[in-house]
C-alpha atoms as a PDB file:
ATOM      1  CA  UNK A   1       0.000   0.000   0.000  1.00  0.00           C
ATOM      2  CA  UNK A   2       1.664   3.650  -0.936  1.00  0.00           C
ATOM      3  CA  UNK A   3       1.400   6.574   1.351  1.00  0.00           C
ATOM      4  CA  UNK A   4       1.398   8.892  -1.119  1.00  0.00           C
ATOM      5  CA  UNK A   5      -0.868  11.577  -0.972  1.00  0.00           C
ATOM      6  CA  UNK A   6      -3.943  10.944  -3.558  1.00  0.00           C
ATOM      7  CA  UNK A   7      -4.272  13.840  -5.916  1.00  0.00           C
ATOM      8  CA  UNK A   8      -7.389  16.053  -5.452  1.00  0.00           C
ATOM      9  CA  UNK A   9      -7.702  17.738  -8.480  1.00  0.00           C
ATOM     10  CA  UNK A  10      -5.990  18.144 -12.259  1.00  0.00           C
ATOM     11  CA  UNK A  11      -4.467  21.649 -13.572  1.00  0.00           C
ATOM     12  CA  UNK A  12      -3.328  21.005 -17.375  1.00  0.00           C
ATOM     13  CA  UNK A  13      -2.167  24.795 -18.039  1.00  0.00           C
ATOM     14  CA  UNK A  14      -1.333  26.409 -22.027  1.00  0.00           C
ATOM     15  CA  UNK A  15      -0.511  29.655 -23.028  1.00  0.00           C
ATOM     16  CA  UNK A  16      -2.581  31.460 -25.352  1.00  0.00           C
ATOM     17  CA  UNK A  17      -1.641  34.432 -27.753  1.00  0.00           C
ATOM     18  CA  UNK A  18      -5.540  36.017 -27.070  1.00  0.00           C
ATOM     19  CA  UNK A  19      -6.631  35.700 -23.919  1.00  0.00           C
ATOM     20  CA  UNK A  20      -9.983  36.993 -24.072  1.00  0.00           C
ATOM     21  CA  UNK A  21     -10.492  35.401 -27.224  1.00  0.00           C
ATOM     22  CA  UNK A  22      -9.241  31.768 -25.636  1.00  0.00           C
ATOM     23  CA  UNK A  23     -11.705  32.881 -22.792  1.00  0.00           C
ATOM     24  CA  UNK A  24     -15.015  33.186 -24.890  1.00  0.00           C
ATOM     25  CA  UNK A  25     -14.025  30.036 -26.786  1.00  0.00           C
ATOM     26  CA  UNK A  26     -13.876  28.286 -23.541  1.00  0.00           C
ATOM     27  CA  UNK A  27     -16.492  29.836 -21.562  1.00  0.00           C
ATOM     28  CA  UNK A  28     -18.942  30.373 -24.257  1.00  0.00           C
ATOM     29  CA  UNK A  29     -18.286  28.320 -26.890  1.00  0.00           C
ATOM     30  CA  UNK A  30     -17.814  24.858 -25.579  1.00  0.00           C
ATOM     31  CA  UNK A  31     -19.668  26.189 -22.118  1.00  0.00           C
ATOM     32  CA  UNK A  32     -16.719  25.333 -19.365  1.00  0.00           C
ATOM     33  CA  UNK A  33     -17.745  26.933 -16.114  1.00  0.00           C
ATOM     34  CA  UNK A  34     -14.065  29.478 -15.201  1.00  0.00           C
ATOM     35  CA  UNK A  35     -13.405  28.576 -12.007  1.00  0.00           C
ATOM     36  CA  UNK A  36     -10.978  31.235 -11.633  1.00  0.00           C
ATOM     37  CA  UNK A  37      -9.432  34.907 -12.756  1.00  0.00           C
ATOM     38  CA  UNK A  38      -6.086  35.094 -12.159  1.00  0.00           C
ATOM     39  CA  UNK A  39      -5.324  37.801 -14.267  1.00  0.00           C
ATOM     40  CA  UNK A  40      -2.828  36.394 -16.777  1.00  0.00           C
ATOM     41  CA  UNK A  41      -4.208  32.864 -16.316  1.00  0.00           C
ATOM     42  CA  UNK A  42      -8.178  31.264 -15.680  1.00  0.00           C
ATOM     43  CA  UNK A  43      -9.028  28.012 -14.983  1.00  0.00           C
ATOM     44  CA  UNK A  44     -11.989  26.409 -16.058  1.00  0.00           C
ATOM     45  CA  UNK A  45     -13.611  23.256 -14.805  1.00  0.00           C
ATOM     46  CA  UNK A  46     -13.827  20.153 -17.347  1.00  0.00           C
ATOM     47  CA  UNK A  47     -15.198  17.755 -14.883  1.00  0.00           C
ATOM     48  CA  UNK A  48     -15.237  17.336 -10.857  1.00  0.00           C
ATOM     49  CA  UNK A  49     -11.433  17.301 -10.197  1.00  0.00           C
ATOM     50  CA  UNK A  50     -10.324  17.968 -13.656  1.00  0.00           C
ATOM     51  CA  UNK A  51      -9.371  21.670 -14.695  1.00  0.00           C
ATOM     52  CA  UNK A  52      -7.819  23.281 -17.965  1.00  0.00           C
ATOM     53  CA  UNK A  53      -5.826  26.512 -17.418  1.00  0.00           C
ATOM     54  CA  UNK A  54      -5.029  28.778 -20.005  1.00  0.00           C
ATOM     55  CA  UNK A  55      -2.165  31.681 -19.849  1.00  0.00           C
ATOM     56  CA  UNK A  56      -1.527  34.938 -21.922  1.00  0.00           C
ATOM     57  CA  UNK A  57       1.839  34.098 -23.704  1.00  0.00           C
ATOM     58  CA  UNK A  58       4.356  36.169 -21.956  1.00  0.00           C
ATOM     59  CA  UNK A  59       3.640  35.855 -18.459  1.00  0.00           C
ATOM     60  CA  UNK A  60       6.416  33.926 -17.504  1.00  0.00           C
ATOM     61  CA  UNK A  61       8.879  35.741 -20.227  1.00  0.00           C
ATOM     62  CA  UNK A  62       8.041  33.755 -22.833  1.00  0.00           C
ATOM     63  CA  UNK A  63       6.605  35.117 -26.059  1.00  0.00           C
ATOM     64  CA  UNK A  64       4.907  31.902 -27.728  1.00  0.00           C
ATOM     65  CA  UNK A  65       2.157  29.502 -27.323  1.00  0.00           C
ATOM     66  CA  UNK A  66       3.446  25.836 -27.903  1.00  0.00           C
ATOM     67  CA  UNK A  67       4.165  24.389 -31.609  1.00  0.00           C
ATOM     68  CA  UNK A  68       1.225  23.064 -32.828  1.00  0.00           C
ATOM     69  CA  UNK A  69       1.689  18.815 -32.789  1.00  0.00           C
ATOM     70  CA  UNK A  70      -1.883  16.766 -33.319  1.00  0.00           C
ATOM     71  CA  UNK A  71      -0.369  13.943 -31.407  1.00  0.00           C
ATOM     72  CA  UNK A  72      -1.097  16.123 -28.655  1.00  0.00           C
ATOM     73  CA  UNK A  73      -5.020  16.942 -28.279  1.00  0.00           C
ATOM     74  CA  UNK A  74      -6.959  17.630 -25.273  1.00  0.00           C
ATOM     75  CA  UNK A  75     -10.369  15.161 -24.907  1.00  0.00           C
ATOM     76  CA  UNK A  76     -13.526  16.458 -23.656  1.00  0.00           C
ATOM     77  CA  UNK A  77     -15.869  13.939 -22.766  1.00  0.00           C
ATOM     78  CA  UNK A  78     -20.017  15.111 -22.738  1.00  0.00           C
ATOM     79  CA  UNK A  79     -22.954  12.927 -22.811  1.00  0.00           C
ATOM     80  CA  UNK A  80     -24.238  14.881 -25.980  1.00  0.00           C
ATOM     81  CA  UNK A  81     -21.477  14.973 -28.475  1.00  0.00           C
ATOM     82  CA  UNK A  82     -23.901  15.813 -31.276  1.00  0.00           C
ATOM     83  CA  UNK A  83     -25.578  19.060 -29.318  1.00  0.00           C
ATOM     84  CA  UNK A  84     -21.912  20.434 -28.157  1.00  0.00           C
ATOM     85  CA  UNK A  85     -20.858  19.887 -32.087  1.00  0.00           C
ATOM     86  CA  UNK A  86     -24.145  21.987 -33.426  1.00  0.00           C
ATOM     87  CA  UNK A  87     -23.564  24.841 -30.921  1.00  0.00           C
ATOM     88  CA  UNK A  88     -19.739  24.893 -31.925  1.00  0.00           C
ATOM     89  CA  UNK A  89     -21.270  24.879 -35.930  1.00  0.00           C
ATOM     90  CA  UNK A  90     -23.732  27.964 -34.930  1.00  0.00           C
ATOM     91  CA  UNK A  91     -20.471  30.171 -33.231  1.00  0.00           C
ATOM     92  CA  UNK A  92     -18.713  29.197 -36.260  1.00  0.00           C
ATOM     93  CA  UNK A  93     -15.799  27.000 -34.991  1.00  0.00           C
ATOM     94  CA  UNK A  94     -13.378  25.469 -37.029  1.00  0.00           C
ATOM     95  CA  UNK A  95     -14.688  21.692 -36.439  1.00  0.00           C
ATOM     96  CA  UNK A  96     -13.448  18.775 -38.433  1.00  0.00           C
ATOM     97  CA  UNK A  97     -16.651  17.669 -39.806  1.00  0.00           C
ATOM     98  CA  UNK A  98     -19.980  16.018 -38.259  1.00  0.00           C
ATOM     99  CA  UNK A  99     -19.563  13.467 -35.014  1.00  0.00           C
ATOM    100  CA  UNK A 100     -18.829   9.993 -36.140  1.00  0.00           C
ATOM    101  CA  UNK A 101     -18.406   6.613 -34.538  1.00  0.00           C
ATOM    102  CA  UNK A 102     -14.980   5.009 -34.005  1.00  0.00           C
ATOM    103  CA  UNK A 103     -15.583   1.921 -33.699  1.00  0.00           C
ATOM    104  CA  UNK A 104     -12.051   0.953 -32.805  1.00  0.00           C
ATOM    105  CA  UNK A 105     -12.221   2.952 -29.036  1.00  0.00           C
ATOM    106  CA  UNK A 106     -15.332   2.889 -29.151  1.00  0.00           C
ATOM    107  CA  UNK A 107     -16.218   6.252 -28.862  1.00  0.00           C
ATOM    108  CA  UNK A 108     -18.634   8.905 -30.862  1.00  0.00           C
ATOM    109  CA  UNK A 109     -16.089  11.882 -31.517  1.00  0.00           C
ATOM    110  CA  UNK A 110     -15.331  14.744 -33.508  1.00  0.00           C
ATOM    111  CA  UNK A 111     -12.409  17.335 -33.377  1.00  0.00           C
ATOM    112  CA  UNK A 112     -12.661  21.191 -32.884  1.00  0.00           C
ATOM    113  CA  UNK A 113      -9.716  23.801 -33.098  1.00  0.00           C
ATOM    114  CA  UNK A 114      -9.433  26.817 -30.573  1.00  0.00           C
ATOM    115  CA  UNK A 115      -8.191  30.354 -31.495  1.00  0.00           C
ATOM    116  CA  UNK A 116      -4.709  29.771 -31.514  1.00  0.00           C
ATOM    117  CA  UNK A 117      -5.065  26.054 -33.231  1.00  0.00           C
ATOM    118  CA  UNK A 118      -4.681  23.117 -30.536  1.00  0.00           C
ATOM    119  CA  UNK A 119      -6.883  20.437 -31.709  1.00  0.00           C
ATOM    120  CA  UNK A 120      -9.845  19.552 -28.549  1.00  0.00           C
ATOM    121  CA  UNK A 121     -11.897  16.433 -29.250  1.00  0.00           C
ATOM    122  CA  UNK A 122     -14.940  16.073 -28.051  1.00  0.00           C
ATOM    123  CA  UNK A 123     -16.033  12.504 -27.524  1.00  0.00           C
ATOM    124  CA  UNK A 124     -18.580  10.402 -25.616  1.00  0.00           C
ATOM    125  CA  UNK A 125     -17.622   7.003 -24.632  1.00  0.00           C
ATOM    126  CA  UNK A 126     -20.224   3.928 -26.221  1.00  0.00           C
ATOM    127  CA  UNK A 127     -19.448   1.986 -22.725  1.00  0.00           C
ATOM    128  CA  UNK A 128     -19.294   3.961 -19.262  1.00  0.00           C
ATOM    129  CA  UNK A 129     -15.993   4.538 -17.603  1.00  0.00           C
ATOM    130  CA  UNK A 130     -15.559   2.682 -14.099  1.00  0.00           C
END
């Protein structure tokens, strides 16, 4: 048996070149609740325990977001993958086409970009998670 400490929540933190404009995709857009202002950074809440914090590029001294690489893509899992993808069609997101069934993980799923490009998908899973 460890003793280490179980983990209570999940920050995954990016930085953005548009804050604002990273904030209405977020908020409004794909309807995260923010959690939290911290000026240069907000948090919003993906699930209970699981948060996504995004970060105005150059508040640490650095100028850039990251390099765009699709092996790296964030999942957001919603019962209604089909509703989330027509209110991300009527805000005019750049989505990857209509939500389909992959069989193989079996998972419904499609893929949406956010203002500065990192690739989200949105997927609901056929079987529940434990």
């Amino acid at each position: 048996m460890s003793d280490a400490p179980v983990p209570s929540a999940l920050v995954s933190f990016r930085p953005v070149r548009d804050l604002a404009a990273s904030r209405d995709f977020y908020e409004r857009d794909l309807g995260l609740p923010m959690v939290r202002d911290q000026g240069a950074c907000l948090i919003f809440r993906v699930a209970p325990g699981g948060y996504l914090g995004i970060c105005q590029a150059g508040y640490d001294g650095r100028d850039d977001p990251l390099p765009h690489d699709d092996r790296w893509i964030e999942t957001i899992v919603v019962d209604d993958v089909e509703a989330l993808h027509r209110r991300l069609l009527r805000v005019g997101a750049d989505v990857d086409g209509p939500p389909r069934a992959n069989p193989r993980f079996a998972i419904t799923q499609f893929f949406v970009r956010d203002p500065d490009g990192y690739r989200i998908e949105v997927q609901r899973f056929h079987e529940p998670l434990a």
